[in-house]
C-alpha atoms as a PDB file:
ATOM      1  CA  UNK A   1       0.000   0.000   0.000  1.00  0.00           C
ATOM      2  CA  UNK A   2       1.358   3.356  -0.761  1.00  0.00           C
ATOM      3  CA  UNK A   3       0.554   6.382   2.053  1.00  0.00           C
ATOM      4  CA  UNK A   4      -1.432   9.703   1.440  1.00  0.00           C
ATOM      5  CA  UNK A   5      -2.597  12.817   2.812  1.00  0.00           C
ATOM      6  CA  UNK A   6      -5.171  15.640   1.623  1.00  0.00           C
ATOM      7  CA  UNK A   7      -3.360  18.498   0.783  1.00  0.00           C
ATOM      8  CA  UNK A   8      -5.871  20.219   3.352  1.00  0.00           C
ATOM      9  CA  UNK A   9      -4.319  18.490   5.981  1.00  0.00           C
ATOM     10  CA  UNK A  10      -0.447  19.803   5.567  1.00  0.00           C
ATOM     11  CA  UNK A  11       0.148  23.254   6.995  1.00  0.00           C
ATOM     12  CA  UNK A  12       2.128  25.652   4.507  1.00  0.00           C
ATOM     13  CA  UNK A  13       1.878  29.015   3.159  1.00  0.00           C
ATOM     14  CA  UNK A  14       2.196  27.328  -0.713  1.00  0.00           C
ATOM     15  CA  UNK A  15       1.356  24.340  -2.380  1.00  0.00           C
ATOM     16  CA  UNK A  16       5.583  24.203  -2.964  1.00  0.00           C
ATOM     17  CA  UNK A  17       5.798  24.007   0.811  1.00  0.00           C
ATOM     18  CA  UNK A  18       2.904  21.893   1.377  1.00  0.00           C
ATOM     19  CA  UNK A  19       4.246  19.088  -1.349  1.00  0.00           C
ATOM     20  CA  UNK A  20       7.516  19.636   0.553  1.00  0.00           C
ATOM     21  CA  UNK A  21       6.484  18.545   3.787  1.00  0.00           C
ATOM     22  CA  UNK A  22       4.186  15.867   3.171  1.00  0.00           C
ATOM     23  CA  UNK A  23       7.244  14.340   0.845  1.00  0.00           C
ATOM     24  CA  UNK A  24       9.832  14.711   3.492  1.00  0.00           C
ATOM     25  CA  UNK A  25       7.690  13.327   6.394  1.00  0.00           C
ATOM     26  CA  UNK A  26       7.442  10.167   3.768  1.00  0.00           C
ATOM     27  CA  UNK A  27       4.521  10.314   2.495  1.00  0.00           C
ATOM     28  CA  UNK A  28       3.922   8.860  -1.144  1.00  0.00           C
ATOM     29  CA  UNK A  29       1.186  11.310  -2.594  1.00  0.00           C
ATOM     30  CA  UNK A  30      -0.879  14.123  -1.925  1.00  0.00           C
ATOM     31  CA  UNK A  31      -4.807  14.275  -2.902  1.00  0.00           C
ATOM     32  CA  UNK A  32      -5.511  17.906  -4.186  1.00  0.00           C
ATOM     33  CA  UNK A  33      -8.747  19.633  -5.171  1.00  0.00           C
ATOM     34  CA  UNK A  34      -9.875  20.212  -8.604  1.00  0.00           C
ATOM     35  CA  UNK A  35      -7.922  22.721  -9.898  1.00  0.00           C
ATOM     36  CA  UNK A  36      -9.770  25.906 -12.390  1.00  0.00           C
ATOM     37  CA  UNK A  37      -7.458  26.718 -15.100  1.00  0.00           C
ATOM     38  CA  UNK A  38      -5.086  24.776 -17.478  1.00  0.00           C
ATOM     39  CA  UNK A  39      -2.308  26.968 -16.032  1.00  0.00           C
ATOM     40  CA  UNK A  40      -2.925  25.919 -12.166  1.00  0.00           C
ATOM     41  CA  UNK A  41      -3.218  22.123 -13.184  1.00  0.00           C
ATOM     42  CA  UNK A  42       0.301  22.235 -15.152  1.00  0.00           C
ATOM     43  CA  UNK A  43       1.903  24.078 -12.099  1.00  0.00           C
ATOM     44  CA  UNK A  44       0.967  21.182  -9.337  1.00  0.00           C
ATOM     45  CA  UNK A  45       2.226  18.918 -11.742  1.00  0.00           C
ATOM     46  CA  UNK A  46       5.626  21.103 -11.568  1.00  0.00           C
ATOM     47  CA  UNK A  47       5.671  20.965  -8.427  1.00  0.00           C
ATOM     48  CA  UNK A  48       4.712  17.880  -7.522  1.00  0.00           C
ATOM     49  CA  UNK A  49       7.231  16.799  -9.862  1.00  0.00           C
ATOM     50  CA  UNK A  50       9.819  18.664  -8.696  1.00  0.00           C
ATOM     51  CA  UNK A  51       9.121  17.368  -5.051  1.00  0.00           C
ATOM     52  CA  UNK A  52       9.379  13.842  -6.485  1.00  0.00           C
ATOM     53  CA  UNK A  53       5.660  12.893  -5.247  1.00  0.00           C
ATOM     54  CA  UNK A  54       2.548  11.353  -6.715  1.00  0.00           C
ATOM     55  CA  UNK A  55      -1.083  13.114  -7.105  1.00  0.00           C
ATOM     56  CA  UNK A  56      -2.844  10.012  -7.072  1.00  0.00           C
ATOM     57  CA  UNK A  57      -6.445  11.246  -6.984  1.00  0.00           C
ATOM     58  CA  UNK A  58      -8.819  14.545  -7.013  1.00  0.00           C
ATOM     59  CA  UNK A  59     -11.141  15.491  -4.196  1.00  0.00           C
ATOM     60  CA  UNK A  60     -14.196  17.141  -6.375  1.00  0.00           C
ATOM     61  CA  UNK A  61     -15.045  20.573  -5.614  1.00  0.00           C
ATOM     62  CA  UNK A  62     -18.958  21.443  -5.691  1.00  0.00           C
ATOM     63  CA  UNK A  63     -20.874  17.978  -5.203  1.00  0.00           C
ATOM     64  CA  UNK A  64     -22.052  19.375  -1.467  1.00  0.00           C
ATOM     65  CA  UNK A  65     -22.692  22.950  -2.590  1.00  0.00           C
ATOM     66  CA  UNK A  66     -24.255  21.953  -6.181  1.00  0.00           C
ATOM     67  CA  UNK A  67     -25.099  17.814  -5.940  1.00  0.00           C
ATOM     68  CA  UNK A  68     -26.166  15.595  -8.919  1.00  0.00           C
ATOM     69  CA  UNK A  69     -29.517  15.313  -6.954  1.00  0.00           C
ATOM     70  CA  UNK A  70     -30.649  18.769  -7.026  1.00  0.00           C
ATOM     71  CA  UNK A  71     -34.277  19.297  -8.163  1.00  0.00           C
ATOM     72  CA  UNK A  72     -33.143  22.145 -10.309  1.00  0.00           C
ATOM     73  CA  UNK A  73     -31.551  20.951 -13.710  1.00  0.00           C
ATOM     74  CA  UNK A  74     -29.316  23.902 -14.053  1.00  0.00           C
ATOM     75  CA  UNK A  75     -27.586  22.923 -10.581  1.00  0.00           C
ATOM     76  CA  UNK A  76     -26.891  19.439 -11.467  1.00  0.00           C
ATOM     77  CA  UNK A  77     -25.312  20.860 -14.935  1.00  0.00           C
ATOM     78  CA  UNK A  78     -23.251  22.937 -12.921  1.00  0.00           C
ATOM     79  CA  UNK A  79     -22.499  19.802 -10.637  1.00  0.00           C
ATOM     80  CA  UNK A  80     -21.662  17.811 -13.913  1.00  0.00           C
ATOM     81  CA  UNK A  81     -18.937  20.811 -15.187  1.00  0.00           C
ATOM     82  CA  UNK A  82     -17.340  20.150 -11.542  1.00  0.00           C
ATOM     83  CA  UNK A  83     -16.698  16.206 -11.817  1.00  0.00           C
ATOM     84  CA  UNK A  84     -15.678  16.923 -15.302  1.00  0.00           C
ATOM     85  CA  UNK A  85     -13.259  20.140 -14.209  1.00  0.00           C
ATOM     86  CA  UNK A  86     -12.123  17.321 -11.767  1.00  0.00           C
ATOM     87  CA  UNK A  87     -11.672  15.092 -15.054  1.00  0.00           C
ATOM     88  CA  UNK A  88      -9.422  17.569 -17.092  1.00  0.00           C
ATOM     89  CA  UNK A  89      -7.407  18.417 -13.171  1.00  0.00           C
ATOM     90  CA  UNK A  90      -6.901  14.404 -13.114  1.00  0.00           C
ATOM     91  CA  UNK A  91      -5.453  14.449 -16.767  1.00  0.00           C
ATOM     92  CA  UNK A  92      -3.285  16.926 -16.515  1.00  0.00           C
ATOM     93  CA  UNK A  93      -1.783  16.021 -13.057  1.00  0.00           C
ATOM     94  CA  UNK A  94      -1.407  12.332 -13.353  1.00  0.00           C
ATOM     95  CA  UNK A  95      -3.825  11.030 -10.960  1.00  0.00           C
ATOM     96  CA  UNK A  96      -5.997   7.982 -12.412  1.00  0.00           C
ATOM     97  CA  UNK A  97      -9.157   8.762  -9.357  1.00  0.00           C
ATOM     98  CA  UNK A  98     -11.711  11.452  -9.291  1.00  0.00           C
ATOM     99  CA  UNK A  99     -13.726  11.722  -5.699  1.00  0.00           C
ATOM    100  CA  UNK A 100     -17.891  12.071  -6.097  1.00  0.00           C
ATOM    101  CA  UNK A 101     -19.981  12.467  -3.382  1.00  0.00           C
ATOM    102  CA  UNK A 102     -22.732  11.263  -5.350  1.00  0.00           C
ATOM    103  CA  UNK A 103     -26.118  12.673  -3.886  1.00  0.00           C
ATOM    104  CA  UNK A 104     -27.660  14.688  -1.224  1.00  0.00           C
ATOM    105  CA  UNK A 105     -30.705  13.369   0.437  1.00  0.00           C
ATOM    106  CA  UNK A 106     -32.387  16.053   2.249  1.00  0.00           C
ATOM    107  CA  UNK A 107     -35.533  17.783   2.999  1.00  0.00           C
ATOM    108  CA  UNK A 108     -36.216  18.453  -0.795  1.00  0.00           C
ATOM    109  CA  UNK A 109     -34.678  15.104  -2.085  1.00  0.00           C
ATOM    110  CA  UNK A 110     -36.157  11.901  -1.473  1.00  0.00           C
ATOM    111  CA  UNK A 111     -33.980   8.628  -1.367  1.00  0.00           C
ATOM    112  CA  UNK A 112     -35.917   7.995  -4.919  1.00  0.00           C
ATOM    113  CA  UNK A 113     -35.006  11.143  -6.283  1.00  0.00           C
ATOM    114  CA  UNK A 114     -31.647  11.028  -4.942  1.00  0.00           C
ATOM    115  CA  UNK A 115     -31.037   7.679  -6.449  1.00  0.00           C
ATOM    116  CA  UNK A 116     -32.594   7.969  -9.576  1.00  0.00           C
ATOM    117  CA  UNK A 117     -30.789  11.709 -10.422  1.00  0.00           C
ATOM    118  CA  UNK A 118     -27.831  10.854  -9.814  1.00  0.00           C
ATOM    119  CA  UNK A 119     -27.257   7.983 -11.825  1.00  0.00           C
ATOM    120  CA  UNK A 120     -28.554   9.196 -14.808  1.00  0.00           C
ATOM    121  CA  UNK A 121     -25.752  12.327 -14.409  1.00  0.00           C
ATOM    122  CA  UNK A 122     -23.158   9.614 -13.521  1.00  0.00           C
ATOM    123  CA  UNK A 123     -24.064   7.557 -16.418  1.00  0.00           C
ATOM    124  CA  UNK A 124     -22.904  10.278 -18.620  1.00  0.00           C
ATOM    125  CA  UNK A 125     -20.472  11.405 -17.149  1.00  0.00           C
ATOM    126  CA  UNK A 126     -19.246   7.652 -17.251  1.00  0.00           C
ATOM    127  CA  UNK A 127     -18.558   8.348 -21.312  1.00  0.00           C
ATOM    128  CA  UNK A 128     -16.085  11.263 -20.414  1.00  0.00           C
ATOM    129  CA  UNK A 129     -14.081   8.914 -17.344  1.00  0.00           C
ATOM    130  CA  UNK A 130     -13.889   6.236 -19.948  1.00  0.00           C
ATOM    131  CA  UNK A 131     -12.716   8.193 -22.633  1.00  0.00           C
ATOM    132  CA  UNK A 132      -9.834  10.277 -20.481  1.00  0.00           C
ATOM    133  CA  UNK A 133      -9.403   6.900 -18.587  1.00  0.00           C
ATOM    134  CA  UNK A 134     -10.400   8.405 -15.156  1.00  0.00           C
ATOM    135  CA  UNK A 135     -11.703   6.962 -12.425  1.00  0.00           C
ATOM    136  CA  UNK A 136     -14.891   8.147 -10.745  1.00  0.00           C
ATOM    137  CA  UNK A 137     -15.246   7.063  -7.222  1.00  0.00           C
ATOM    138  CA  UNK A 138     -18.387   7.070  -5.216  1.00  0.00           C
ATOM    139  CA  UNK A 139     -17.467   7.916  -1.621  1.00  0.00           C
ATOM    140  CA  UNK A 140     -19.559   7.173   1.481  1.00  0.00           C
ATOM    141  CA  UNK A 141     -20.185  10.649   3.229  1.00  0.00           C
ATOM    142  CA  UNK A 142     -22.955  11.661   5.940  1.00  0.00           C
ATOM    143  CA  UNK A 143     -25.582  12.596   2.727  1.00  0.00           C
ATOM    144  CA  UNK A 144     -28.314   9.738   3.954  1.00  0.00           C
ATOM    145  CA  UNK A 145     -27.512   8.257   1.244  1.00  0.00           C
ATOM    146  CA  UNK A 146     -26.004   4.698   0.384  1.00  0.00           C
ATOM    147  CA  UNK A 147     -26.309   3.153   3.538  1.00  0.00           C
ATOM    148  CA  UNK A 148     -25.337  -0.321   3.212  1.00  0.00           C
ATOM    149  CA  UNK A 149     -22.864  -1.823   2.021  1.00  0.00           C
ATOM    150  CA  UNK A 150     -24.605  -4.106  -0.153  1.00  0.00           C
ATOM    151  CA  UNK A 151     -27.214  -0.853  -1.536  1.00  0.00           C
ATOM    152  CA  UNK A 152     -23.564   0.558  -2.447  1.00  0.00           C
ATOM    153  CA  UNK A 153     -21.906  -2.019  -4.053  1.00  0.00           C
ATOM    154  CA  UNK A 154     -25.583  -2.652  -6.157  1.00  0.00           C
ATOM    155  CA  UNK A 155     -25.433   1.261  -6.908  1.00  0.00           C
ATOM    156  CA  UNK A 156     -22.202   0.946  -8.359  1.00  0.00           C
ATOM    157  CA  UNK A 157     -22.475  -2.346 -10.334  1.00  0.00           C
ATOM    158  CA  UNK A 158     -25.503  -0.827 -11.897  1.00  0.00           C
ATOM    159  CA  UNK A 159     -23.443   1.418 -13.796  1.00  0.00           C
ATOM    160  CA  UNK A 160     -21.938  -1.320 -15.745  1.00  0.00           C
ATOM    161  CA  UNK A 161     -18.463   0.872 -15.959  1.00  0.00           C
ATOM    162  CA  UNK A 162     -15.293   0.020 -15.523  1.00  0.00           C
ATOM    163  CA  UNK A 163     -14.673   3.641 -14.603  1.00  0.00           C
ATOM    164  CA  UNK A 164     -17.370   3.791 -11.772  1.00  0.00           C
ATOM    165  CA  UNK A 165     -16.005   2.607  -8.734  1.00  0.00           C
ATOM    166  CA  UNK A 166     -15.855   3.562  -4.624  1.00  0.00           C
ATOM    167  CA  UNK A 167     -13.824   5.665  -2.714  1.00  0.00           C
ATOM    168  CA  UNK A 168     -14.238   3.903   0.925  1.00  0.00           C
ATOM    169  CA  UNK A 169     -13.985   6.150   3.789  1.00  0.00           C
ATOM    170  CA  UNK A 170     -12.990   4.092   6.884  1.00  0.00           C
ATOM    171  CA  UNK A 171     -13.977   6.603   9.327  1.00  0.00           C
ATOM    172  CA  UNK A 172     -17.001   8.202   8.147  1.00  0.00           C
ATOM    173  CA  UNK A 173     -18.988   4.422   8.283  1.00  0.00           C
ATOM    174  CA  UNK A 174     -18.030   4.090  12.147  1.00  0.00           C
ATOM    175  CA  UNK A 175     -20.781   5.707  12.782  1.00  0.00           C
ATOM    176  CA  UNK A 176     -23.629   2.987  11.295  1.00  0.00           C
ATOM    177  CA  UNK A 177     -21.292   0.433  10.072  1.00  0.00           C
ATOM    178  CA  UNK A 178     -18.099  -1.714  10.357  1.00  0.00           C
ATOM    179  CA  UNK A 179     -15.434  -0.903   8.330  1.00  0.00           C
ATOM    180  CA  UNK A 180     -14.452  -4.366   8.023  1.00  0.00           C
ATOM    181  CA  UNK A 181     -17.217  -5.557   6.863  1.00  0.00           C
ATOM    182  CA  UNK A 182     -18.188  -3.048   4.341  1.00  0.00           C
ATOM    183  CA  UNK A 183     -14.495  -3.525   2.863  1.00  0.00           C
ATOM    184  CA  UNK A 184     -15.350  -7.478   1.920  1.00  0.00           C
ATOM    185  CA  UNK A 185     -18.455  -6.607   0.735  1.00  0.00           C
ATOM    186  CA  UNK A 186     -17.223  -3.585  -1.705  1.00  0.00           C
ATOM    187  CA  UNK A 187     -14.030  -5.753  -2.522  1.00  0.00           C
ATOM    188  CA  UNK A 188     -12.576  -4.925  -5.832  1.00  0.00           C
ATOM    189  CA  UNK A 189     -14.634  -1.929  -6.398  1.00  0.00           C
ATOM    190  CA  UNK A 190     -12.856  -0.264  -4.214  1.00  0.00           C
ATOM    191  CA  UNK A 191     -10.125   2.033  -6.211  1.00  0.00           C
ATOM    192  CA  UNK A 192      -9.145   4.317  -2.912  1.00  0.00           C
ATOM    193  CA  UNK A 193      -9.450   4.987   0.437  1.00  0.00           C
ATOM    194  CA  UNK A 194      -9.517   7.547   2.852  1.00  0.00           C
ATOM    195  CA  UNK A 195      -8.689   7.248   6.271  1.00  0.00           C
ATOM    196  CA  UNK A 196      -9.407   9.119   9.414  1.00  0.00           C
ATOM    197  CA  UNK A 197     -10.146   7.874  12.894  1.00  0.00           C
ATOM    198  CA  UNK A 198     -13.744   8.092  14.593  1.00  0.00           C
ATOM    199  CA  UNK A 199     -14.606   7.514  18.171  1.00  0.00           C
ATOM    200  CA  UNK A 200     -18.064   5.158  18.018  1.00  0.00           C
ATOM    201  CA  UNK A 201     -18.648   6.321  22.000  1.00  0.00           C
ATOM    202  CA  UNK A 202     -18.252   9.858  21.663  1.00  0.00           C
ATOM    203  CA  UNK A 203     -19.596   9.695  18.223  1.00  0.00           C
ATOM    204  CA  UNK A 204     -16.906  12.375  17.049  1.00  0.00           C
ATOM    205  CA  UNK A 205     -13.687  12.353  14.428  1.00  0.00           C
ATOM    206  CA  UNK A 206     -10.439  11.620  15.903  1.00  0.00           C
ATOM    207  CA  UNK A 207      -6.488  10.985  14.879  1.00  0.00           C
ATOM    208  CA  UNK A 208      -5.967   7.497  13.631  1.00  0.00           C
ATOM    209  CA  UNK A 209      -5.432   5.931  16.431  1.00  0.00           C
ATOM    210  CA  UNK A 210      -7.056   8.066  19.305  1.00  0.00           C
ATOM    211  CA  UNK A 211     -10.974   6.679  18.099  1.00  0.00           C
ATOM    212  CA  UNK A 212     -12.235   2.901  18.325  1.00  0.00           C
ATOM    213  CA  UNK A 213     -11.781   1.559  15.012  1.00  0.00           C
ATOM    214  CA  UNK A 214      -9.420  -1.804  15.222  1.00  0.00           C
ATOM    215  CA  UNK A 215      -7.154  -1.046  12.332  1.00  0.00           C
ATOM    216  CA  UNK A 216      -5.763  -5.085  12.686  1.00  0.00           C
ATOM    217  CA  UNK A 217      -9.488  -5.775  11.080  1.00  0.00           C
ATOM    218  CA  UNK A 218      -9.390  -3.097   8.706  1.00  0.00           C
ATOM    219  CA  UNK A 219      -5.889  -3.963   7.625  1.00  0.00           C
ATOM    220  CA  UNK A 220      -6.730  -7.549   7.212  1.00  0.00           C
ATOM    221  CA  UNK A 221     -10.269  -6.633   5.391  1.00  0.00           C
ATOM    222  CA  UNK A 222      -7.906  -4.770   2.868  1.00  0.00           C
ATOM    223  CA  UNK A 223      -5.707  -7.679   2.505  1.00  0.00           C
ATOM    224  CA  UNK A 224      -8.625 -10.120   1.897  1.00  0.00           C
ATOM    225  CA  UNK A 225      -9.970  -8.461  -1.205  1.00  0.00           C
ATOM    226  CA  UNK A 226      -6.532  -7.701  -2.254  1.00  0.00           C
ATOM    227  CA  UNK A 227      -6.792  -3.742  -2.017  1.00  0.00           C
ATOM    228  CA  UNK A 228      -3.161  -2.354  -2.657  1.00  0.00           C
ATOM    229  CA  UNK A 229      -3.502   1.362  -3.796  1.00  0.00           C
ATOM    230  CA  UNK A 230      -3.191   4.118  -1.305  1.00  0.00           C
ATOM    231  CA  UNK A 231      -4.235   5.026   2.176  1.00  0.00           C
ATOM    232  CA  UNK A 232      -4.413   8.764   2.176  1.00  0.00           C
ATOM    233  CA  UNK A 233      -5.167  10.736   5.265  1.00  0.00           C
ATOM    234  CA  UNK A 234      -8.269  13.101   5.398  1.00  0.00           C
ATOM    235  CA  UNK A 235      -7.521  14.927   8.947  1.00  0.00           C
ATOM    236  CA  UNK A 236      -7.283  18.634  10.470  1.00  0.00           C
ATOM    237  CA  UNK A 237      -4.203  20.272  10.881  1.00  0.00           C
ATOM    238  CA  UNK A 238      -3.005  20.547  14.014  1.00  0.00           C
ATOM    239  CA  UNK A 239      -2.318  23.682  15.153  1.00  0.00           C
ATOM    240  CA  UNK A 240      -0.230  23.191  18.045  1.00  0.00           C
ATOM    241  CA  UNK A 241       2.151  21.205  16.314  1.00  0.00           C
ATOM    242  CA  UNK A 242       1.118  21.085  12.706  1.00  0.00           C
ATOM    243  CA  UNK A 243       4.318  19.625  11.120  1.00  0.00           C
ATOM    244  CA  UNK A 244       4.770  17.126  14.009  1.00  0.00           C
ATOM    245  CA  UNK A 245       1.398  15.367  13.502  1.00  0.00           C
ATOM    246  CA  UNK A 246       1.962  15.476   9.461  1.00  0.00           C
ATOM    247  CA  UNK A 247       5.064  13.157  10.711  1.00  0.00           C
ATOM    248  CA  UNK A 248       3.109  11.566  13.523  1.00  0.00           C
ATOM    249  CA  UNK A 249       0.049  10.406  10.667  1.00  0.00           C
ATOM    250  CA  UNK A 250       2.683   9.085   8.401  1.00  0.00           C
ATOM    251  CA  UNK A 251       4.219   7.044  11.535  1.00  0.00           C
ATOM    252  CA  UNK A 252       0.317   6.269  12.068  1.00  0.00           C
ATOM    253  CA  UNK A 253      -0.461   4.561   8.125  1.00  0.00           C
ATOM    254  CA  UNK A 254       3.089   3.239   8.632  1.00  0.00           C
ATOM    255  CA  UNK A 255       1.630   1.023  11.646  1.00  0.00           C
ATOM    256  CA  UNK A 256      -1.535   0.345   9.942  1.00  0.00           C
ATOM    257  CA  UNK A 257      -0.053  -1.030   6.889  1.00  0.00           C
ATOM    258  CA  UNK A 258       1.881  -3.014   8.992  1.00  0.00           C
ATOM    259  CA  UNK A 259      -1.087  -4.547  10.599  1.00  0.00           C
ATOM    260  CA  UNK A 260      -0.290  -3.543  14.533  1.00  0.00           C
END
């Protein structure tokens, strides 16, 4: 397995310094966010080059603010130009994985409607992953949506794309779920994970190893369905010592890949 963090979780006053850090505390690649303009995409790939570290996948930019679900057409075609600006960021960078939260279900959005909207955007947008060779990968977020692991794996498979596959946060199912168990059931759809830590008794986000999530399972869940891609860190920065727990998380993934 290969070890990652969100850009949004490195301190540093530029991306330069941000690539910087996360390469020398030994991490493998950085997640960034879609980038605007042609000219912003080719300079993270300078620098990321120039750092000597991956940018293995995108975090897309307006699927909270502007979902696929939306009742109003001309939101979801603004939420379609964000996966494919995400697209065209992925291209240009080198990363092969686009993040989608897929729907919001909400006061305004039934579970149907939620369902139904959203895969007829993804379906299309399917055509554009498949033709840049881009992955676009459904993550489990708190939207009240896709909550089982077999509704997700059914949600995905219904697609019939190679290119439409999950993005498996390990934290955010503590709260309904057992990571374990939803790995196994997702197996090889799974194209990347996130990982944070989650305390099921306090019901709140923690460092990896300050929650209740048994990493050994997790680890071994991983190994099971032969997931080898990267673990990438989705955590605040700390602002007491926000270089020493970039270090300290790498240490963390480091012990978790290891299986302890």
């Amino acid at each position: 397995m290969k070890k990652g963090i969100c850009l949004g979780s490195v301190p540093g006053e530029t991306p330069e310094a941000k690539f910087k850090l996360a390469k020398e505390a030994g991490f493998d690649g950085v997640e960034i966010n879609t980038l605007s303009t042609p000219e912003e995409r080719r300079r993270y790939k300078e620098i990321a080059n120039l750092v000597g570290i991956e940018i293995p996948s995108i975090m897309n930019s307006r699927h909270w603010a502007k979902p696929l679900s939306d009742p109003d057409p001309e939101v979801r075609r603004e939420s379609v130009q964000g996966v494919i600006d995400s697209i065209e960021t992925a291209v240009v960078v080198g990363a092969d994985t686009v993040l989608l939260a897929p729907a919001v279900v909400n006061e305004r959005v039934t579970y149907e409607e939620a369902y139904g909207r959203s895969q007829a955007e993804i379906q299309e947008l399917a055509k554009v992953a498949e033709e840049k060779h881009i992955f676009i990968a459904i993550e489990n977020v708190w939207n009240k949506f896709l909550l089982s692991p077999i509704e997700f794996a059914r949600y995905i498979d219904e697609f019939e794309s190679d290119y439409v596959v999950a993005y498996f946060d390990v934290g955010n199912i503590v709260f309904y779920g057992y990571p374990q168990h939803w790995i196994r059931t997702l197996g090889k759809r799974i194209k990347k994970v996130h990982v944070k830590g989650f305390d099921a008794n306090k019901r709140i986000f923690t460092y990896l190893y300050e929650g209740t999530i048994d990493w050994k399972a997790v680890k071994k869940a991983f190994e099971d369905v032969g997931y080898d891609d990267y673990l990438t860190a989705e955590l605040p920065i700390n602002r007491d010592d926000p270089e020493g727990t970039v270090r300290k998380i790498s240490k963390d993934l480091d012990r978790i890949i290891a299986g302890g």
